[in-house]
C-alpha atoms as a PDB file:
ATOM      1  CA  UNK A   1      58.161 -18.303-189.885  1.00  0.00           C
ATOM      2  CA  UNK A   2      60.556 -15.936-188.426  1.00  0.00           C
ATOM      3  CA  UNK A   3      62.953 -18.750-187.300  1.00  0.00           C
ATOM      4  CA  UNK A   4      62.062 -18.465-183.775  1.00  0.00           C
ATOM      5  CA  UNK A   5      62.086 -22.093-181.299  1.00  0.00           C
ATOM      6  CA  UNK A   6      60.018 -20.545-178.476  1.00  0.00           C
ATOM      7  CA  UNK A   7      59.127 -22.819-175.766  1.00  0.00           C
ATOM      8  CA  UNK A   8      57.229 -22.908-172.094  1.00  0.00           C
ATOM      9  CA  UNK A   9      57.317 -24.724-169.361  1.00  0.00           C
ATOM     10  CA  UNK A  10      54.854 -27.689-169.374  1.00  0.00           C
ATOM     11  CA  UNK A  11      51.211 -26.122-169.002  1.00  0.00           C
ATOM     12  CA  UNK A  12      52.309 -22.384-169.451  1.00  0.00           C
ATOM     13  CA  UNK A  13      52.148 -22.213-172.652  1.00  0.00           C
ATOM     14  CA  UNK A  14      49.310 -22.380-175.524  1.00  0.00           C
ATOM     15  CA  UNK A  15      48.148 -26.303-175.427  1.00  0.00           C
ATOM     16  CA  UNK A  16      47.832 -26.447-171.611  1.00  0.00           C
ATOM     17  CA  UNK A  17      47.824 -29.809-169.432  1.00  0.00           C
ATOM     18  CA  UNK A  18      44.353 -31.128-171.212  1.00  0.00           C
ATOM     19  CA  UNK A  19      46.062 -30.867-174.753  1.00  0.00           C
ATOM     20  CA  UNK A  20      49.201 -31.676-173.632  1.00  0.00           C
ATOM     21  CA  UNK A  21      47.519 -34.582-171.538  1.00  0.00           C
ATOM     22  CA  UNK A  22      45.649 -35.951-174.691  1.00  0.00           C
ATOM     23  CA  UNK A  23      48.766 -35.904-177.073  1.00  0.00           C
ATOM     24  CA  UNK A  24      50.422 -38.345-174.695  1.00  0.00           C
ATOM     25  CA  UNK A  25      48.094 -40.601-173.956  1.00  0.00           C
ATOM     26  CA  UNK A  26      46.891 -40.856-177.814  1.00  0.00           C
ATOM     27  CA  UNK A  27      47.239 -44.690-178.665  1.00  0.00           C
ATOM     28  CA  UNK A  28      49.405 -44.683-181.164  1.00  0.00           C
ATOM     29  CA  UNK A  29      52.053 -41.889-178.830  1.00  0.00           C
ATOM     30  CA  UNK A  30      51.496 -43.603-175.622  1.00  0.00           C
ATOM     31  CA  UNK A  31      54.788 -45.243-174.560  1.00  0.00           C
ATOM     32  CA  UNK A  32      56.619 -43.604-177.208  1.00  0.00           C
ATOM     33  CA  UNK A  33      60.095 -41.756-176.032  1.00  0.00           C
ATOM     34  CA  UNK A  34      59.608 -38.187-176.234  1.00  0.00           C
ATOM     35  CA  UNK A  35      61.804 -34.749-176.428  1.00  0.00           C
ATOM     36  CA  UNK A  36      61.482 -32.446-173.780  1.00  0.00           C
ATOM     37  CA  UNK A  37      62.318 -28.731-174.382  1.00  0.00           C
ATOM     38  CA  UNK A  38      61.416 -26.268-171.976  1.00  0.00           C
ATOM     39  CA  UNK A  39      63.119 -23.385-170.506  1.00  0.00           C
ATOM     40  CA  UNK A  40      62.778 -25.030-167.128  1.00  0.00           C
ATOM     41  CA  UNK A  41      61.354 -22.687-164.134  1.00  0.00           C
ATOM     42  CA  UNK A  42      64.935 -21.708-162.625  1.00  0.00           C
ATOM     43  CA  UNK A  43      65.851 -20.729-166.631  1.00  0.00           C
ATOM     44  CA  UNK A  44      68.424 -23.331-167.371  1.00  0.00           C
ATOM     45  CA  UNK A  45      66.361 -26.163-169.604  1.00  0.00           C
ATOM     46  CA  UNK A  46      64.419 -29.204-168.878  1.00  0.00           C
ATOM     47  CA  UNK A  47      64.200 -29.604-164.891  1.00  0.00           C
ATOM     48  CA  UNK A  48      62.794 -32.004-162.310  1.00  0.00           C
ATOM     49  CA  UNK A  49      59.529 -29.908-161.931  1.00  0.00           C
ATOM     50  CA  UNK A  50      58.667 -30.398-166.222  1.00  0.00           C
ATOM     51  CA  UNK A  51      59.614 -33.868-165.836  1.00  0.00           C
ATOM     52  CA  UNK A  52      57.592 -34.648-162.777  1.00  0.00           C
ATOM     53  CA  UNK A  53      54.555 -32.877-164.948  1.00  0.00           C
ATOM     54  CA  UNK A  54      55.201 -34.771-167.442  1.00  0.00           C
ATOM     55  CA  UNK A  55      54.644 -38.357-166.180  1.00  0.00           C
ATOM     56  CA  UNK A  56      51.769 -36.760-164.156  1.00  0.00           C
ATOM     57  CA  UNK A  57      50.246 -36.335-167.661  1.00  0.00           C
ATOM     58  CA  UNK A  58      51.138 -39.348-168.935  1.00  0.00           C
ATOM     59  CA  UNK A  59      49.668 -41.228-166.111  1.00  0.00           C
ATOM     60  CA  UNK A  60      52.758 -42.568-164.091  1.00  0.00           C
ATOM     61  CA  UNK A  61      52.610 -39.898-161.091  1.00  0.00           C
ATOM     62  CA  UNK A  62      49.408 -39.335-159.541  1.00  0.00           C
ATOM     63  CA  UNK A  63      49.538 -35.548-158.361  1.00  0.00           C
ATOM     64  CA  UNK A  64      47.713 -32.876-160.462  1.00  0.00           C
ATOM     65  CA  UNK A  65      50.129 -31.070-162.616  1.00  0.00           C
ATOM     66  CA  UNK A  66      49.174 -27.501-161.604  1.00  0.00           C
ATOM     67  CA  UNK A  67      50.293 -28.728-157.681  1.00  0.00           C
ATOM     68  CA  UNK A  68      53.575 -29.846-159.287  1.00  0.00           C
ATOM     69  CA  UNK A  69      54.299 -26.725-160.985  1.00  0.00           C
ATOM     70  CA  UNK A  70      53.783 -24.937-157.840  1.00  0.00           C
ATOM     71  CA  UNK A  71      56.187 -26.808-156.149  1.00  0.00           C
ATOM     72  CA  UNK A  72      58.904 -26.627-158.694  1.00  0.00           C
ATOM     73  CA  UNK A  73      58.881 -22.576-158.610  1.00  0.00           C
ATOM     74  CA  UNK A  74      58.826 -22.707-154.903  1.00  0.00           C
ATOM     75  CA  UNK A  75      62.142 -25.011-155.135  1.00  0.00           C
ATOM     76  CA  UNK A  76      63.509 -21.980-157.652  1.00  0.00           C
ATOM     77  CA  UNK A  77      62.809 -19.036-155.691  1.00  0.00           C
ATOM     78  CA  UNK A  78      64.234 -21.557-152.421  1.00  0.00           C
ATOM     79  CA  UNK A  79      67.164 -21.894-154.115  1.00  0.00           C
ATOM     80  CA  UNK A  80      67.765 -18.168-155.012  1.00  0.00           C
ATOM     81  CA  UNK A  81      67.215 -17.287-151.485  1.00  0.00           C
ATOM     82  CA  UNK A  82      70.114 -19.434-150.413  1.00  0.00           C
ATOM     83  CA  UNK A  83      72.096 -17.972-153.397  1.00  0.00           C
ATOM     84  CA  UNK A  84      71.653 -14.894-152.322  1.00  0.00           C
ATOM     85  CA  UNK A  85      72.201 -15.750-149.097  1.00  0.00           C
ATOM     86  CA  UNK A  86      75.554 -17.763-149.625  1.00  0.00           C
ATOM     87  CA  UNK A  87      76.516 -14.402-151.786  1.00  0.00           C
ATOM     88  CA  UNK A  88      76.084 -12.338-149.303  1.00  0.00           C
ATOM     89  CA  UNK A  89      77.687 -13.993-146.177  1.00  0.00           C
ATOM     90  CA  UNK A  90      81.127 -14.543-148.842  1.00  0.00           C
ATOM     91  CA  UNK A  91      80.851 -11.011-148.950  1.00  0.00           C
ATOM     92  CA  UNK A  92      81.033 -10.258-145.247  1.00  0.00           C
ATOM     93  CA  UNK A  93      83.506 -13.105-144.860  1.00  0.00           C
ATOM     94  CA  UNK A  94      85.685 -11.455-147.663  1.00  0.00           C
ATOM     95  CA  UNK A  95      85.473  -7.626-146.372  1.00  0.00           C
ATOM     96  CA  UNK A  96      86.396  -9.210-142.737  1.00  0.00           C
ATOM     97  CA  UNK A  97      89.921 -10.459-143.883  1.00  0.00           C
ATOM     98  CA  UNK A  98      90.144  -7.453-145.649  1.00  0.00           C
ATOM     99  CA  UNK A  99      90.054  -5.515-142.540  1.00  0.00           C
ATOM    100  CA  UNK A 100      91.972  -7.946-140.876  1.00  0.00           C
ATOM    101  CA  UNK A 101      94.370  -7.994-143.063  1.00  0.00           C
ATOM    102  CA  UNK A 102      94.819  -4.375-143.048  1.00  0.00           C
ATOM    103  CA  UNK A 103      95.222  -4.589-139.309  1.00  0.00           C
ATOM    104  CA  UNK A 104      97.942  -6.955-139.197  1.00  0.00           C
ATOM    105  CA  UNK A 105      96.659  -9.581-138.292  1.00  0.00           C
ATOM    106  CA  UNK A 106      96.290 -13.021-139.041  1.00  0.00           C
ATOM    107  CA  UNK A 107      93.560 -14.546-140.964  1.00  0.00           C
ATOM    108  CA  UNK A 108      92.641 -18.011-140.525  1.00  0.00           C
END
């Protein structure tokens, strides 16, 4: 090959939860410690929402994977809201004692 490592988060990719289901609970896998890369749905590697799909296919979390990738890019795009939010209220907060501080007067 090209020397590419491309990965996907668990079920986006080419195999899909059935293939991905059926590798892990082969008998002579099962129970077996296994290596997890993925990209993660926030971008930063392996997260809670590919391990919680992961031991949903294995058989140790009974919720359908699809319902548990949902909720893991709900928790991403939650926590870039309050990012974004946190962002943008330091930036008020910082052009206020700016203003202040042009003033004269004290900032606390």
């Amino acid at each position: 090959g090209r020397g590419l490592d491309r990965h996907a988060n668990l079920g986006e990719g080419h195999i899909g939860y059935d293939g991905l289901a059926g590798v892990l609970n082969h008998p002579r896998i099962r129970g077996l410690p296994v290596i997890l890369e993925t990209p993660g749905f926030d971008g930063n590697g392996p997260d809670q929402g590919n391990m919680e799909i992961m031991r949903s296919l294995s058989g140790h979390l009974d919720v359908e994977p699809a319902v548990l990738a949902r909720r893991a890019k709900r928790r991403v795009a939650y926590r870039a809201r309050q990012l974004a939010l946190r962002r943008t209220n330091r930036l008020r907060t910082d052009s206020k004692r700016t203003r202040s501080s042009r003033k004269g007067e004290t900032v606390t």
